[in-house]
PDB file of N, CA and C in Angstrom:
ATOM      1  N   UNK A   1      98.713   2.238  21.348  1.00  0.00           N
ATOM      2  CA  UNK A   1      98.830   2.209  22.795  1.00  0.00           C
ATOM      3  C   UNK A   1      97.471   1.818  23.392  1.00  0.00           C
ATOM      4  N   UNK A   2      97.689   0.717  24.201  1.00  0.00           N
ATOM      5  CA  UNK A   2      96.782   0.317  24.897  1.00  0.00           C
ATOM      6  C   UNK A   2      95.779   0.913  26.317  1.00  0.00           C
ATOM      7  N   UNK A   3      94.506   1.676  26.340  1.00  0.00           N
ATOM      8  CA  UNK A   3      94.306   1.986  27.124  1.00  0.00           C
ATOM      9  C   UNK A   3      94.512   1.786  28.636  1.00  0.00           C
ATOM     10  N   UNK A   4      94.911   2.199  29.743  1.00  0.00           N
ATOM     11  CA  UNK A   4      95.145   2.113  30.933  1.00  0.00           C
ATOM     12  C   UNK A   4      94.289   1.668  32.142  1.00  0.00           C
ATOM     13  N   UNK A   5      94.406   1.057  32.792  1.00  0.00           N
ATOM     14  CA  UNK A   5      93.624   0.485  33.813  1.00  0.00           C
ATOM     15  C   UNK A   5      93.055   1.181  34.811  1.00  0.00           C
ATOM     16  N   UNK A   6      91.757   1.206  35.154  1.00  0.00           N
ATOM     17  CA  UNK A   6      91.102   2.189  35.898  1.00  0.00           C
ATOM     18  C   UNK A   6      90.569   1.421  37.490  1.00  0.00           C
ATOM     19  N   UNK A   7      90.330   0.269  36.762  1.00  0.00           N
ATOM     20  CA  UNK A   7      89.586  -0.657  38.661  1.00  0.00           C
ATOM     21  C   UNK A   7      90.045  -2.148  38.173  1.00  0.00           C
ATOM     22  N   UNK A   8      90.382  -2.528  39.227  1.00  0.00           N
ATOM     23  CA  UNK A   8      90.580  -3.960  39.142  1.00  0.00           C
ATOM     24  C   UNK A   8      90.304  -4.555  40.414  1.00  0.00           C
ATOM     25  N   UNK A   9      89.502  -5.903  40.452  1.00  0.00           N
ATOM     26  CA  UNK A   9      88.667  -6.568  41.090  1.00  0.00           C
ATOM     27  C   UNK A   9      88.991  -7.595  41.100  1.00  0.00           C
ATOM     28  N   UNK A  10      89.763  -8.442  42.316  1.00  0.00           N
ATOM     29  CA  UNK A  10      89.896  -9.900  42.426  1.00  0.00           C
ATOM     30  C   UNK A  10      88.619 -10.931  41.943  1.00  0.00           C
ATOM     31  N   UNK A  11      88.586 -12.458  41.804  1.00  0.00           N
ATOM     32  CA  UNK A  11      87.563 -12.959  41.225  1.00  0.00           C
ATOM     33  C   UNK A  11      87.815 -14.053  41.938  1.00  0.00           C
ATOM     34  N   UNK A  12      87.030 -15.382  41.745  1.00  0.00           N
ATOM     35  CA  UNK A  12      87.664 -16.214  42.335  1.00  0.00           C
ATOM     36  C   UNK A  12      88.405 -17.296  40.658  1.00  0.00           C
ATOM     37  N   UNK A  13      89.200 -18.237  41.518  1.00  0.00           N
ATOM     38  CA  UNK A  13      89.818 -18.706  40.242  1.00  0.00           C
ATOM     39  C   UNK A  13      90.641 -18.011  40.197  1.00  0.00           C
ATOM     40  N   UNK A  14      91.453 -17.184  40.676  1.00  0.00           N
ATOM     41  CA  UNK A  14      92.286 -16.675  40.131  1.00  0.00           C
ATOM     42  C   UNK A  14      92.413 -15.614  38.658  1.00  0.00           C
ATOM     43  N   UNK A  15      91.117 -15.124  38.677  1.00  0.00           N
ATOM     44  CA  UNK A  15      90.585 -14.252  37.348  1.00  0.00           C
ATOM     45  C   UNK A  15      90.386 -13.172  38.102  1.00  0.00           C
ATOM     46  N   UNK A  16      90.749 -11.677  37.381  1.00  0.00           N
ATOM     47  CA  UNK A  16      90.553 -10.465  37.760  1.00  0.00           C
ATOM     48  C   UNK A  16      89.407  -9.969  36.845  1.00  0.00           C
ATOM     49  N   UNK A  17      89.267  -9.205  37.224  1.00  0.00           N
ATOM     50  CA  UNK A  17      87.499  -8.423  36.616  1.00  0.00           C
ATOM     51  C   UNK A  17      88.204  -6.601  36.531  1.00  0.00           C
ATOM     52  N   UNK A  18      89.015  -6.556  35.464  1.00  0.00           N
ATOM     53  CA  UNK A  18      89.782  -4.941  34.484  1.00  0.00           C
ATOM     54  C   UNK A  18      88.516  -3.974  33.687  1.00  0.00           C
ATOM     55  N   UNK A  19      88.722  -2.666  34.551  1.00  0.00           N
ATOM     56  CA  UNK A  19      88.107  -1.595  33.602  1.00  0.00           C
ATOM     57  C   UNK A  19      89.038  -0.752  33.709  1.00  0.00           C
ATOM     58  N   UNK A  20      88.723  -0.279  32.501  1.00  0.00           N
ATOM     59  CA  UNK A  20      89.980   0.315  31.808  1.00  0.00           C
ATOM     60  C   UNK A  20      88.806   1.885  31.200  1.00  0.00           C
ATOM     61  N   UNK A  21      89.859   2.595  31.798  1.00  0.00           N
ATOM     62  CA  UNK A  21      89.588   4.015  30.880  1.00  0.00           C
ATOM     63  C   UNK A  21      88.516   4.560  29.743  1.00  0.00           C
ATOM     64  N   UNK A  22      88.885   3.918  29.273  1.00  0.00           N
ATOM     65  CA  UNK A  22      87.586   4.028  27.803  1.00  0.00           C
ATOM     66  C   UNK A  22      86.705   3.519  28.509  1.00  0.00           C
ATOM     67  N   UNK A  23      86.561   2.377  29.348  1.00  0.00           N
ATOM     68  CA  UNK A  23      85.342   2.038  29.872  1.00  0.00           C
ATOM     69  C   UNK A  23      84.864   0.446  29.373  1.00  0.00           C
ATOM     70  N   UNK A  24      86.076  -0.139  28.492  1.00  0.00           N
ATOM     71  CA  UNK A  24      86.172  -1.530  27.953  1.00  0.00           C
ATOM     72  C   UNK A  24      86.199  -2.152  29.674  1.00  0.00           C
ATOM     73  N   UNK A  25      85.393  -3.564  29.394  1.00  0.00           N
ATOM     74  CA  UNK A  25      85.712  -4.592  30.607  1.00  0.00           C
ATOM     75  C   UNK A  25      85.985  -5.864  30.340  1.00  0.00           C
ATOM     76  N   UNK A  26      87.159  -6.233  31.393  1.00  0.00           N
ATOM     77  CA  UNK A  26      88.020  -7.262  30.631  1.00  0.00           C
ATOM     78  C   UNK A  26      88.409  -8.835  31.615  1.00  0.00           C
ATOM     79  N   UNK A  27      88.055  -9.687  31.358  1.00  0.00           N
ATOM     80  CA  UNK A  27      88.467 -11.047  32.784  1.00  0.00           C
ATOM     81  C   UNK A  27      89.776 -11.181  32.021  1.00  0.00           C
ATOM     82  N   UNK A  28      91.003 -11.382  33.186  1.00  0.00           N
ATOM     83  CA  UNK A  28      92.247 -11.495  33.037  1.00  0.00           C
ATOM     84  C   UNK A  28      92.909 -12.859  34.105  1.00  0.00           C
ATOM     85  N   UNK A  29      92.773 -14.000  33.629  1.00  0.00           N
ATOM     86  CA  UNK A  29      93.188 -14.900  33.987  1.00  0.00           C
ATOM     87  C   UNK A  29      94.406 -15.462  34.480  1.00  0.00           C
ATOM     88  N   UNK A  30      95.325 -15.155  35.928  1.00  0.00           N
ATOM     89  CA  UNK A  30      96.021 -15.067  36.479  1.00  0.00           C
ATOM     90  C   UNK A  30      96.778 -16.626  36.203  1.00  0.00           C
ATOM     91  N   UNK A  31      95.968 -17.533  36.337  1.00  0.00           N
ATOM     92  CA  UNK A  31      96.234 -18.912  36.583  1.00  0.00           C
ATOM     93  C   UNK A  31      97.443 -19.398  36.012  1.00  0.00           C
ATOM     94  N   UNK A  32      97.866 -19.137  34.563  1.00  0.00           N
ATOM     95  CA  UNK A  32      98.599 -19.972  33.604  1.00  0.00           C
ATOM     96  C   UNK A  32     100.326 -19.041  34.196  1.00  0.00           C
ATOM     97  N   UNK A  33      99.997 -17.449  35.203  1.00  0.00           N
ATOM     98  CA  UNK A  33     101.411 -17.673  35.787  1.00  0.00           C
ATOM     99  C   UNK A  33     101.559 -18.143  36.854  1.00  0.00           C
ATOM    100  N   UNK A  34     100.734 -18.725  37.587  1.00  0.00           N
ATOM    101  CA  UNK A  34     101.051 -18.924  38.918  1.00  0.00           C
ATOM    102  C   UNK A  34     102.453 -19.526  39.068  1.00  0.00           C
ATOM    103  N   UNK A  35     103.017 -20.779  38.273  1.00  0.00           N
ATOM    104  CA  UNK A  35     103.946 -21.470  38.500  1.00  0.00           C
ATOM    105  C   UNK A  35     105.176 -20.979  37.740  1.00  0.00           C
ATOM    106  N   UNK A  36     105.374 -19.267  37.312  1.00  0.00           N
ATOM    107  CA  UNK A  36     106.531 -18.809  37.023  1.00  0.00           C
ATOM    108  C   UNK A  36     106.678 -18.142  37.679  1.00  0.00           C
ATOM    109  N   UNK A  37     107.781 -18.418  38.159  1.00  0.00           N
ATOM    110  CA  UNK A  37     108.850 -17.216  39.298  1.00  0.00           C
ATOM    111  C   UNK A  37     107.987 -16.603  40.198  1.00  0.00           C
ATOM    112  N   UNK A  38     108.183 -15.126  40.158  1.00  0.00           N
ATOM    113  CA  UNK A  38     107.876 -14.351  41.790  1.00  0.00           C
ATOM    114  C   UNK A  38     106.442 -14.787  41.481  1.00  0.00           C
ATOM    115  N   UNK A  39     105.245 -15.104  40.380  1.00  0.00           N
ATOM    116  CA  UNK A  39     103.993 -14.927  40.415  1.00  0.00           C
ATOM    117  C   UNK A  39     103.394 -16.370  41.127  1.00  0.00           C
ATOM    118  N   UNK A  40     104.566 -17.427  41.923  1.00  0.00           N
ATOM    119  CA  UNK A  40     103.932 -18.087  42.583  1.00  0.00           C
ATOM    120  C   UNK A  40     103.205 -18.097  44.209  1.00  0.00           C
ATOM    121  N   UNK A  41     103.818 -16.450  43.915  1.00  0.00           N
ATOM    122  CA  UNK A  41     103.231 -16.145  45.777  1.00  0.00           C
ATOM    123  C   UNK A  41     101.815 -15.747  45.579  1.00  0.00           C
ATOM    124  N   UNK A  42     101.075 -15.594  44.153  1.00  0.00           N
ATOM    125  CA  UNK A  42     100.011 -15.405  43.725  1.00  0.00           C
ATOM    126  C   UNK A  42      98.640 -16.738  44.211  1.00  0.00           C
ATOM    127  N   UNK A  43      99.522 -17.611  44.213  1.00  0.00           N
ATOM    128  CA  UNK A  43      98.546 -18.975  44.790  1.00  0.00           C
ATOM    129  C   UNK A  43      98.022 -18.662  46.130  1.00  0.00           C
ATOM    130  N   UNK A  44      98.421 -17.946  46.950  1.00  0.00           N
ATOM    131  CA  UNK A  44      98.319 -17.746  48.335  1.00  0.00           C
ATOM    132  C   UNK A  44      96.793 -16.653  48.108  1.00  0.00           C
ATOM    133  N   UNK A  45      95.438 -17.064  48.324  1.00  0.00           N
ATOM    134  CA  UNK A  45      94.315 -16.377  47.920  1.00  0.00           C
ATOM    135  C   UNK A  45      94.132 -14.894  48.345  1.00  0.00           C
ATOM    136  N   UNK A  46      94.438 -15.072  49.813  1.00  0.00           N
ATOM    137  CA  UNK A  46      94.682 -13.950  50.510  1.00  0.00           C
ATOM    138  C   UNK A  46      95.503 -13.009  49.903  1.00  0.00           C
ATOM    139  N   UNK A  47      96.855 -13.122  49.088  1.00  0.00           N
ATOM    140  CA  UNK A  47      97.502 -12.255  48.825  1.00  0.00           C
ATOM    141  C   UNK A  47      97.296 -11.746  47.627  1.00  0.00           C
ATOM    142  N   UNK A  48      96.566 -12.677  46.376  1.00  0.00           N
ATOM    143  CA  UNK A  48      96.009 -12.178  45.553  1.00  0.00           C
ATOM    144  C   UNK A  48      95.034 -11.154  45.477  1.00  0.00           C
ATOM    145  N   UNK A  49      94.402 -11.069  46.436  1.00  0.00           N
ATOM    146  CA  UNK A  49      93.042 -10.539  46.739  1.00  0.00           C
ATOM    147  C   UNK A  49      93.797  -9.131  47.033  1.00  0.00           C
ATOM    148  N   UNK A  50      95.017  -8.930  47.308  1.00  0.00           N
ATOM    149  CA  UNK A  50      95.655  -7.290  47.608  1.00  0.00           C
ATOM    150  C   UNK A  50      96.075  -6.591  46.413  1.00  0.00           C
ATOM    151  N   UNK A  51      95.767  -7.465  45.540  1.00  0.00           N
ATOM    152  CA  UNK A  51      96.235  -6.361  44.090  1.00  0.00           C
ATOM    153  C   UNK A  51      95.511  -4.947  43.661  1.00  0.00           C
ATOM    154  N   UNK A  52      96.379  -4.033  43.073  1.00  0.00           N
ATOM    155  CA  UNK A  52      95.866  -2.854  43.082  1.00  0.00           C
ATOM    156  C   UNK A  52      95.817  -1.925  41.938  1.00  0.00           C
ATOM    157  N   UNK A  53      95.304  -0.709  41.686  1.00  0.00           N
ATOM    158  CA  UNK A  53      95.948  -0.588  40.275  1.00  0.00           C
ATOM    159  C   UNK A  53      97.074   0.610  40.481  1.00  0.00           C
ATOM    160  N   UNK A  54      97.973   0.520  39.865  1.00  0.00           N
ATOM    161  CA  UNK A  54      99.165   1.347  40.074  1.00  0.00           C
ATOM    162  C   UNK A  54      99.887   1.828  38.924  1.00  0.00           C
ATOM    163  N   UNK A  55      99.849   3.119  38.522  1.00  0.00           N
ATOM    164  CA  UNK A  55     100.265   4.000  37.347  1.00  0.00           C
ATOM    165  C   UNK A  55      99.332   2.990  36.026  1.00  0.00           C
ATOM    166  N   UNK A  56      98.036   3.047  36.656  1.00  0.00           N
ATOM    167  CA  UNK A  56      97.473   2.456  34.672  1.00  0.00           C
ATOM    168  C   UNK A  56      97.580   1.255  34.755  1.00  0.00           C
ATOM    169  N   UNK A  57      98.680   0.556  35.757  1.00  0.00           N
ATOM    170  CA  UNK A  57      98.667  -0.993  35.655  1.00  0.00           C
ATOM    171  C   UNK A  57      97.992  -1.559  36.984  1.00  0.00           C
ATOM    172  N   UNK A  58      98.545  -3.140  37.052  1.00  0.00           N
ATOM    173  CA  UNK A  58      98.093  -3.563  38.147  1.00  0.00           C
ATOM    174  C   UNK A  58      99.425  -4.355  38.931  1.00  0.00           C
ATOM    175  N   UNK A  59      99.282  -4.268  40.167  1.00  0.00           N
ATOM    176  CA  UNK A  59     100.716  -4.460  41.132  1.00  0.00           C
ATOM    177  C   UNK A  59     100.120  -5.110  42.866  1.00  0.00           C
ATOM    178  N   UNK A  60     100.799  -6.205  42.834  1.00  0.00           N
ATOM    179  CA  UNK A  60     100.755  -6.436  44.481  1.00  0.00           C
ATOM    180  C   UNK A  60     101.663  -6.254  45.285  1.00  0.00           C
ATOM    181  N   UNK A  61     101.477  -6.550  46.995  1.00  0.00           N
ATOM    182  CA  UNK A  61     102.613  -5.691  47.480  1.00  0.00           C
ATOM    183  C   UNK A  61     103.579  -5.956  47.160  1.00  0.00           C
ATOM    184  N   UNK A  62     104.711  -7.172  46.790  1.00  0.00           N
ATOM    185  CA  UNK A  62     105.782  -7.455  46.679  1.00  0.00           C
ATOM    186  C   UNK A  62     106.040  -7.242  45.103  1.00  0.00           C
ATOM    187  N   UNK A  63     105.224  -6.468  44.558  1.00  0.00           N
ATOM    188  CA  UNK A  63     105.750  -5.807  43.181  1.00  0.00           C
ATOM    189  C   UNK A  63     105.599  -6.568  41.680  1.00  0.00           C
ATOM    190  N   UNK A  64     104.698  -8.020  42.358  1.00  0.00           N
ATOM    191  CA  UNK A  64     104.468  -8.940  41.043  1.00  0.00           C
ATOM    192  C   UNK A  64     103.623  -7.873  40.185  1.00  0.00           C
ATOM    193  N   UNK A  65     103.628  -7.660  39.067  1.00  0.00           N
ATOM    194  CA  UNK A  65     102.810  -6.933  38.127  1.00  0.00           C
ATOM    195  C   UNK A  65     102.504  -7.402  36.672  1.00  0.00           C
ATOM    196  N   UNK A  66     101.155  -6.568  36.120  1.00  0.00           N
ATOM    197  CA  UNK A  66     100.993  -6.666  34.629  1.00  0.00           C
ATOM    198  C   UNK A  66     100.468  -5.226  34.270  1.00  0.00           C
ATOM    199  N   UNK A  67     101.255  -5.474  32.908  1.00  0.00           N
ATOM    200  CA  UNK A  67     100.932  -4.201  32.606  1.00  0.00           C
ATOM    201  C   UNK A  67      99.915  -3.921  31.556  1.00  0.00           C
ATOM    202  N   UNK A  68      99.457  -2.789  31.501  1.00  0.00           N
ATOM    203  CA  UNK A  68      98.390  -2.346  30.760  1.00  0.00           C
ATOM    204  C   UNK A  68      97.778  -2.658  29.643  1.00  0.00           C
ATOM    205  N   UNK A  69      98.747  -3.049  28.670  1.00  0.00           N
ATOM    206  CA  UNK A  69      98.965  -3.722  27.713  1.00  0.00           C
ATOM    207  C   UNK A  69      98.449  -5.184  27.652  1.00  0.00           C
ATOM    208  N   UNK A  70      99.359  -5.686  28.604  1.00  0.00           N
ATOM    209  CA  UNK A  70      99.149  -7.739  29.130  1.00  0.00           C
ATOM    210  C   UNK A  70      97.638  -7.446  28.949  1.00  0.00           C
ATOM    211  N   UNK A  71      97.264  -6.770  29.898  1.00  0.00           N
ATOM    212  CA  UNK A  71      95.991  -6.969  30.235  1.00  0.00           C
ATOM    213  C   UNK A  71      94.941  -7.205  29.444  1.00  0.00           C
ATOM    214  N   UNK A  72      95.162  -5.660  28.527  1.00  0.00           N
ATOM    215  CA  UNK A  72      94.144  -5.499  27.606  1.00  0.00           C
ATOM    216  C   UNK A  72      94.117  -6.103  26.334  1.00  0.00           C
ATOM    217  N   UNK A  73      95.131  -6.720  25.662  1.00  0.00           N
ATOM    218  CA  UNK A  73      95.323  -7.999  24.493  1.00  0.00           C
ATOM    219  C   UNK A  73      94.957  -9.279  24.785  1.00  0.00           C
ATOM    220  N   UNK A  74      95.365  -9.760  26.311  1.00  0.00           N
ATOM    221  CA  UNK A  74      95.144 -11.029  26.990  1.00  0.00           C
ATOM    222  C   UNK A  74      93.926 -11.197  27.554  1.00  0.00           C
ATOM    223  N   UNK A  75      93.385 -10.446  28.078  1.00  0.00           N
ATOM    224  CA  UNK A  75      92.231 -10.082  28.517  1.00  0.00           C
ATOM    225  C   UNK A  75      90.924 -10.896  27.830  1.00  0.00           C
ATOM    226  N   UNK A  76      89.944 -11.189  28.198  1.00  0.00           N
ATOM    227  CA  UNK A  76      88.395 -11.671  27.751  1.00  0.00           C
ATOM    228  C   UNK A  76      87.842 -10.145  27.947  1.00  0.00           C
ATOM    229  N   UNK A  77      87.295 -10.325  26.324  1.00  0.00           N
ATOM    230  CA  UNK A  77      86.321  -8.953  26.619  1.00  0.00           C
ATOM    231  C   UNK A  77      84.949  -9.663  27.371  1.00  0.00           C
ATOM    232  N   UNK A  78      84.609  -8.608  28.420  1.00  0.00           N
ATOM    233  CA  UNK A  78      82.867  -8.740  28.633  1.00  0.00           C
ATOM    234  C   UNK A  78      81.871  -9.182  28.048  1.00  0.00           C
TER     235      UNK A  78
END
């Protein structure tokens, strides 16, 4: 089980900046979903920039999400 998400930080590019629990830090590169399904309202900068972390994961308002896991396998370590 993959540790849980503690802060997450918009970037530009469409890259988030993940710390996670243990205290690992991780760039998580949004880009390659922009053009599937609900994660194309993600292009809109402004709305990216509202993501949050929610139960360990990360979630914007209309509920696009990744989870803890995505993050931390997919993730660039620091």
């Amino acid at each position: 089980m993959n540790p849980k998400v503690m802060n997450v930080e918009p970037l530009n590019d469409f890259k988030l900046r993940i710390i996670f629990v243990n205290g690992d830090a991780k760039i998580f590169d949004v880009s390659p979903y922009l053009d599937k399904g609900i994660f194309a309202e993600l292009k809109d900068r402004n709305y990216f920039k509202q993501v949050k972390v929610v139960a360990g994961a990360i979630q914007w308002p209309h509920e696009q999400d990744f989870s803890n896991d995505t993050l931390y396998i997919r993730g660039q370590t620091l």
